[in-house]
PDB file of N, CA and C in Angstrom:
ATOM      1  N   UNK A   1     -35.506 -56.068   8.290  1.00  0.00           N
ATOM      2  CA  UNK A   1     -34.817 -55.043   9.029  1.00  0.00           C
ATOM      3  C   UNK A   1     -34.557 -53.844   8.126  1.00  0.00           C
ATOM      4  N   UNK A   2     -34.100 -52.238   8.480  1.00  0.00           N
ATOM      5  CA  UNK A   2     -34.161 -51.135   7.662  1.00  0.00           C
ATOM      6  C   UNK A   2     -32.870 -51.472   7.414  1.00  0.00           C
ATOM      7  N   UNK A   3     -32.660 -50.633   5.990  1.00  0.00           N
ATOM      8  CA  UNK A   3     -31.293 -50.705   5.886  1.00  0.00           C
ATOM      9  C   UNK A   3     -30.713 -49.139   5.880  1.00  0.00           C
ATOM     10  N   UNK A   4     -29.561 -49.262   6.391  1.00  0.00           N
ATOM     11  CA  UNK A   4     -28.972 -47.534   6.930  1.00  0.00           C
ATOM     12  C   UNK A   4     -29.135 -46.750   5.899  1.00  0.00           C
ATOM     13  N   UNK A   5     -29.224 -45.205   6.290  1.00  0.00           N
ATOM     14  CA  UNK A   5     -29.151 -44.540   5.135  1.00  0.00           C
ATOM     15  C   UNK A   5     -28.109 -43.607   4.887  1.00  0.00           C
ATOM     16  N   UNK A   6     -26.849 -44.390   5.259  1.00  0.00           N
ATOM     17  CA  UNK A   6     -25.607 -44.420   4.445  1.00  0.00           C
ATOM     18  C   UNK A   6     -24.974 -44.667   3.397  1.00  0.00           C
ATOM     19  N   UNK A   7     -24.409 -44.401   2.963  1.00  0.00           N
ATOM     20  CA  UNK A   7     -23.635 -45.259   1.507  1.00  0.00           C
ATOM     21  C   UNK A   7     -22.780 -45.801   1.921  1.00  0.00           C
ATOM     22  N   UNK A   8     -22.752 -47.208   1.294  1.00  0.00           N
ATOM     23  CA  UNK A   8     -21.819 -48.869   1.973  1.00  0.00           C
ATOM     24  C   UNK A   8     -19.809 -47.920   1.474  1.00  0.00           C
ATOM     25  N   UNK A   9     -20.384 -47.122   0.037  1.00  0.00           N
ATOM     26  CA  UNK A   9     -18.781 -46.839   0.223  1.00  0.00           C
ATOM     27  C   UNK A   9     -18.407 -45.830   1.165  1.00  0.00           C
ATOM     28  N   UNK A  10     -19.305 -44.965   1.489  1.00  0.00           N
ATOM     29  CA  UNK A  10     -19.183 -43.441   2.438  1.00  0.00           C
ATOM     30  C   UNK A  10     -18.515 -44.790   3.815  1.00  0.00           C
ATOM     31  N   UNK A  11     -19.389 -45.609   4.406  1.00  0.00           N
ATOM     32  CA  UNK A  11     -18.392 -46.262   5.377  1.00  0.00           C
ATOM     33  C   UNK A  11     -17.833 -46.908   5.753  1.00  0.00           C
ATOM     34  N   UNK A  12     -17.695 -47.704   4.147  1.00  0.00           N
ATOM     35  CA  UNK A  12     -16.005 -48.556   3.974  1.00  0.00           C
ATOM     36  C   UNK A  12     -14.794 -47.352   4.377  1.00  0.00           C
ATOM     37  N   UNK A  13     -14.880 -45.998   3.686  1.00  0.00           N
ATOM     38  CA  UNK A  13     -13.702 -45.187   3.689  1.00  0.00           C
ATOM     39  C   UNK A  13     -13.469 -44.715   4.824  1.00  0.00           C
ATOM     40  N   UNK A  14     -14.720 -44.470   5.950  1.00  0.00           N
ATOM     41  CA  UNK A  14     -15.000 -43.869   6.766  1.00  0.00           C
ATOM     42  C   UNK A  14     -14.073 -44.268   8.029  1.00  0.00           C
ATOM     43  N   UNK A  15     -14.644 -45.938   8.060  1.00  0.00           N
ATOM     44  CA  UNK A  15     -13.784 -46.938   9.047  1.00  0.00           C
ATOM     45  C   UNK A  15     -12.398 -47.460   8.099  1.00  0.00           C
ATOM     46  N   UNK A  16     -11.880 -47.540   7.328  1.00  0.00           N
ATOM     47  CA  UNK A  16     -10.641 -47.356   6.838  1.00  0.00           C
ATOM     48  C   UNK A  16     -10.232 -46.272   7.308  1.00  0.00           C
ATOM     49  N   UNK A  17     -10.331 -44.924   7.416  1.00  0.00           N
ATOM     50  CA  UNK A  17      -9.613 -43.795   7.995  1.00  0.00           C
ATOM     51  C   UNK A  17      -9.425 -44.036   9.368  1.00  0.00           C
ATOM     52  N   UNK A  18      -8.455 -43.183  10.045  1.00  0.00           N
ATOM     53  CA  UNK A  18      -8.593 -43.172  11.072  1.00  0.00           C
ATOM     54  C   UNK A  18      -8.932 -42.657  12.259  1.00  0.00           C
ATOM     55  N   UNK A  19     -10.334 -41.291  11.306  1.00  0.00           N
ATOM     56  CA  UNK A  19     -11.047 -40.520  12.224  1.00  0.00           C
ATOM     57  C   UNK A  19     -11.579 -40.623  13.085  1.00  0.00           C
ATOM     58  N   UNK A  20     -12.072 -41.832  13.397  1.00  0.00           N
ATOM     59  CA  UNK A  20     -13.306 -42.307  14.310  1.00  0.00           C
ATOM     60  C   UNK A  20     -12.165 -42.823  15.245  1.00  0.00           C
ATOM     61  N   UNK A  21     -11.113 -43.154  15.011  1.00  0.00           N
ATOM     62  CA  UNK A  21      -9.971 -43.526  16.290  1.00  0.00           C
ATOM     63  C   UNK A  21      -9.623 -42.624  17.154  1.00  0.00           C
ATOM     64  N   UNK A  22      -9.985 -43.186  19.127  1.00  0.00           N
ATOM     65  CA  UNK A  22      -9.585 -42.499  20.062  1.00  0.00           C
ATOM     66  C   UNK A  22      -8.766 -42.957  20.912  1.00  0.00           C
ATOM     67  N   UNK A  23      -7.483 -42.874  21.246  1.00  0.00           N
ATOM     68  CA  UNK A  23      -6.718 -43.619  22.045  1.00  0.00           C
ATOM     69  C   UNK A  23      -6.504 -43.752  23.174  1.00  0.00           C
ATOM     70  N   UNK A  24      -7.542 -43.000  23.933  1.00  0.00           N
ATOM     71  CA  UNK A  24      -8.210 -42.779  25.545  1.00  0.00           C
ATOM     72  C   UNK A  24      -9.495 -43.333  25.268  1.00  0.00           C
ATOM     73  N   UNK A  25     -10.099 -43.844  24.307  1.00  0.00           N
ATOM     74  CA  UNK A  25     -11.904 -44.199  24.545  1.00  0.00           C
ATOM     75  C   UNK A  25     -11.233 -45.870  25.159  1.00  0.00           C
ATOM     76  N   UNK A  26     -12.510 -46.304  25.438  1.00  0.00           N
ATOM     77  CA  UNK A  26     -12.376 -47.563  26.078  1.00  0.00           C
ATOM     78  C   UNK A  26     -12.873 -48.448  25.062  1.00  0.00           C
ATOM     79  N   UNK A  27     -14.001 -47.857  24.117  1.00  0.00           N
ATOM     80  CA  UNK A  27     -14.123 -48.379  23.207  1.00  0.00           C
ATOM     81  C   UNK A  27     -13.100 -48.168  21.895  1.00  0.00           C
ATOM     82  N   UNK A  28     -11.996 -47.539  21.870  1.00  0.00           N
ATOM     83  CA  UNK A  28     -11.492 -47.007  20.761  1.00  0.00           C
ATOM     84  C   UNK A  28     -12.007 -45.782  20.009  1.00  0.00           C
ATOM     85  N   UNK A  29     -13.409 -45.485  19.828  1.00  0.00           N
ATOM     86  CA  UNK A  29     -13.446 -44.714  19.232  1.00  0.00           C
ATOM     87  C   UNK A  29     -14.125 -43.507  20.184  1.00  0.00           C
ATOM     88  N   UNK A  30     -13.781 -41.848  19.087  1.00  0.00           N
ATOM     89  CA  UNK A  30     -14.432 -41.407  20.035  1.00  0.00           C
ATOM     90  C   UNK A  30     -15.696 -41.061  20.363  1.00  0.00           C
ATOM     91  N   UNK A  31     -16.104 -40.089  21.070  1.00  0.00           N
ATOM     92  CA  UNK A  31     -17.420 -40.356  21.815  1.00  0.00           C
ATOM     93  C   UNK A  31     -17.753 -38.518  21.452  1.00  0.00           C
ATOM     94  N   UNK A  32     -18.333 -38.006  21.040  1.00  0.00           N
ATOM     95  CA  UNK A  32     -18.473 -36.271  20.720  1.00  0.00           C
ATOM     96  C   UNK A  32     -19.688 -35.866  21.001  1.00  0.00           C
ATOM     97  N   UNK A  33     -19.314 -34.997  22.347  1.00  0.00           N
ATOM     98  CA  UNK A  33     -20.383 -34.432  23.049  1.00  0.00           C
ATOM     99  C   UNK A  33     -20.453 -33.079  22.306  1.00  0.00           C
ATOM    100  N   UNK A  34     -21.943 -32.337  21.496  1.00  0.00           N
ATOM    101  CA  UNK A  34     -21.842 -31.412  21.051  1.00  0.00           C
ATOM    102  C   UNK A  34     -22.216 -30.350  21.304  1.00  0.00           C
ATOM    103  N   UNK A  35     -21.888 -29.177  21.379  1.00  0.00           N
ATOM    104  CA  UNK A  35     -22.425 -27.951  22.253  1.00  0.00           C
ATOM    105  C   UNK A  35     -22.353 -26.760  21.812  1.00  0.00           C
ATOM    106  N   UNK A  36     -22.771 -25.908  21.060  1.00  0.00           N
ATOM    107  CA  UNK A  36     -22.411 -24.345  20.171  1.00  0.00           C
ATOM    108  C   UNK A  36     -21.522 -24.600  18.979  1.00  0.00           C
ATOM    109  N   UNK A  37     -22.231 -25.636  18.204  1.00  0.00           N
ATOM    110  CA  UNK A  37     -21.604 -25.802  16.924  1.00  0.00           C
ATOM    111  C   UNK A  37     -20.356 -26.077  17.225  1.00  0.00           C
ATOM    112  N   UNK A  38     -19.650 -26.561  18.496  1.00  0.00           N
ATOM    113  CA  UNK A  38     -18.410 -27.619  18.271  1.00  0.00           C
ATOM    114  C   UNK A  38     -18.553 -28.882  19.256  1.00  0.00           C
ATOM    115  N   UNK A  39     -17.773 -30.093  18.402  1.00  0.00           N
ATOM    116  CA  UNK A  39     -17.777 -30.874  19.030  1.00  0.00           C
ATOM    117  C   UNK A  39     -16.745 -31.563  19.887  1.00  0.00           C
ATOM    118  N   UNK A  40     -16.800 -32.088  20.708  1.00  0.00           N
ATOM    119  CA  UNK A  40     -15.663 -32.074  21.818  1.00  0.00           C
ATOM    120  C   UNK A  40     -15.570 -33.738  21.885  1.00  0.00           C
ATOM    121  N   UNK A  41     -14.352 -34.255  21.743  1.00  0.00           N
ATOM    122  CA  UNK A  41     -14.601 -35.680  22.478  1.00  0.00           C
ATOM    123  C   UNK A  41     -14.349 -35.871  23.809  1.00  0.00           C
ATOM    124  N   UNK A  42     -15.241 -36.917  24.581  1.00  0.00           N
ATOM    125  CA  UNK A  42     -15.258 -36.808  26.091  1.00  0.00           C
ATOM    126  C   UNK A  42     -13.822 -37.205  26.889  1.00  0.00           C
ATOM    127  N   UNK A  43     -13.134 -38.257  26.130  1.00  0.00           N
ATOM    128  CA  UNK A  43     -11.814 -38.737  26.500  1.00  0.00           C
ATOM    129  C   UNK A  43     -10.751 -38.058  26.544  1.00  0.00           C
ATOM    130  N   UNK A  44     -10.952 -37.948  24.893  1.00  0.00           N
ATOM    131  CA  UNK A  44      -9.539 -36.930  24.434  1.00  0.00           C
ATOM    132  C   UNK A  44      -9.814 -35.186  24.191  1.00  0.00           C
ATOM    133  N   UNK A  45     -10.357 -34.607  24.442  1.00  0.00           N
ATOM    134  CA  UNK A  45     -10.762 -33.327  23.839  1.00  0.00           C
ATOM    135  C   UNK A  45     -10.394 -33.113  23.177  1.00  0.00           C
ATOM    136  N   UNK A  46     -10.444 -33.691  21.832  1.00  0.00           N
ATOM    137  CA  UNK A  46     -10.099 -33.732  20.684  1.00  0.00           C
ATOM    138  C   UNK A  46     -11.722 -32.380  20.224  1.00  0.00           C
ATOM    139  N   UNK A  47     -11.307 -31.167  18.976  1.00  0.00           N
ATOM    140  CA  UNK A  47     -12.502 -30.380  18.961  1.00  0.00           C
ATOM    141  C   UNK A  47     -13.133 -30.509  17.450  1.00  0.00           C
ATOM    142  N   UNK A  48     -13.669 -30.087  17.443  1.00  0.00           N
ATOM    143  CA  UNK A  48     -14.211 -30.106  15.707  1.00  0.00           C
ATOM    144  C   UNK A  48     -15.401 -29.047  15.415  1.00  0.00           C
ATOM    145  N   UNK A  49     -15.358 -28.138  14.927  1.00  0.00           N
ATOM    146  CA  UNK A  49     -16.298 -27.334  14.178  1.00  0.00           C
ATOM    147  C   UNK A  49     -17.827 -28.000  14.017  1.00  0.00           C
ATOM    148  N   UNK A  50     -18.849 -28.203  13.897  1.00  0.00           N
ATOM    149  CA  UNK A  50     -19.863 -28.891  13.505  1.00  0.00           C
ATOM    150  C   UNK A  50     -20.054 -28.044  12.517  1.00  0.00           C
ATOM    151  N   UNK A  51     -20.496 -28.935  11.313  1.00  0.00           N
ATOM    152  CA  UNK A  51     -20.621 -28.387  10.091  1.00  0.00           C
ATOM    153  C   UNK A  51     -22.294 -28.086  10.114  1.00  0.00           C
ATOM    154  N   UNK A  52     -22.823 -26.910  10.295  1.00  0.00           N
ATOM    155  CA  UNK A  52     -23.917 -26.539  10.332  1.00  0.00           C
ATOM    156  C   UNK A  52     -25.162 -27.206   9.056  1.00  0.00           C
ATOM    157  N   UNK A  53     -24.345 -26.773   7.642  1.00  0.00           N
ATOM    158  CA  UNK A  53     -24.858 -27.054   6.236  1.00  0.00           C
ATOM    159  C   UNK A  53     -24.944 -28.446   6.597  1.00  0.00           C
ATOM    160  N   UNK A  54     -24.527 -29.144   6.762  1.00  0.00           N
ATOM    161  CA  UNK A  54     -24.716 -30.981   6.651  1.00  0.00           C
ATOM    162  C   UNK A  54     -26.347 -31.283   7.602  1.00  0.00           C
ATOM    163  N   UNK A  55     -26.416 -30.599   8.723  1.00  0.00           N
ATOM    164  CA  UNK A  55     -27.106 -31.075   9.537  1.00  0.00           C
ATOM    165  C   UNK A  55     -28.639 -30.428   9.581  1.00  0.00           C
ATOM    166  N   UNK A  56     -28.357 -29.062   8.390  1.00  0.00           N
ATOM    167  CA  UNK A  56     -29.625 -28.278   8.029  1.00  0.00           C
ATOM    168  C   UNK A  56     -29.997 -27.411   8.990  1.00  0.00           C
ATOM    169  N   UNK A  57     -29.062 -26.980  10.042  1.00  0.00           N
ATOM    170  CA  UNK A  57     -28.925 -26.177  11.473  1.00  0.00           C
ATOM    171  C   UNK A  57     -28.439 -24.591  10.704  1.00  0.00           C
ATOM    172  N   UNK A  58     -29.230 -24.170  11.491  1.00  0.00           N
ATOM    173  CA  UNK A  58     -28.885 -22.411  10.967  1.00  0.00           C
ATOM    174  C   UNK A  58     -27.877 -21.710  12.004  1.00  0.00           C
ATOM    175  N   UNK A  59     -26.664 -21.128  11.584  1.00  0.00           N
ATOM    176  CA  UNK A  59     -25.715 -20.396  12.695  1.00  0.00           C
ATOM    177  C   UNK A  59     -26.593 -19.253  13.412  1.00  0.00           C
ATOM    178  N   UNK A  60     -26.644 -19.287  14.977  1.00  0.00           N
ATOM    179  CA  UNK A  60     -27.027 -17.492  15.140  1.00  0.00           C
ATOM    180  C   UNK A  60     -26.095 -16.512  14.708  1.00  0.00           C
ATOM    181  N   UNK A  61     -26.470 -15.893  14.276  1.00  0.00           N
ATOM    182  CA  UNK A  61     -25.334 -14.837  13.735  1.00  0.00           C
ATOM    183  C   UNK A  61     -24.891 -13.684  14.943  1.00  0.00           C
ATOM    184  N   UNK A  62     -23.301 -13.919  14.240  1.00  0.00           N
ATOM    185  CA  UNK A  62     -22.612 -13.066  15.216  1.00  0.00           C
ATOM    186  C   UNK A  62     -23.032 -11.451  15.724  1.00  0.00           C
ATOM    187  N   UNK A  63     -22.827 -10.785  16.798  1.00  0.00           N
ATOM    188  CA  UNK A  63     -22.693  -9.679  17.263  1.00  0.00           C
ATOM    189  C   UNK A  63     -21.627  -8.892  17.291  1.00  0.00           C
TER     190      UNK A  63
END
């Protein structure tokens, strides 16, 4: 089987935090629908910036 291409400590800390916790998901965590470089969770509308640099995505630049 592949093995992820995560780092085992990147998501020991990851799931120790309590970012990925949603207290409206059904699964607990949340669920982030993404749309113009932010991300929204579907339960909680909880928002978040998408970090462009991480994902190698170029901003359109403003007007």
């Amino acid at each position: 089987m592949g093995q992820s291409s995560m780092k085992v400590t990147g998501d020991r800390e990851f799931i120790a935090s309590d970012r990925w916790k949603c207290e409206k998901s059904p699964s607990e965590a949340h669920y982030w629908i993404i749309q113009r470089y932010q991300m929204t969770c579907k339960y909680c509308n909880c928002c978040k910036e998408v970090n462009s640099d991480r994902f190698g995505w170029s901003k359109p630049e403003s007007k």
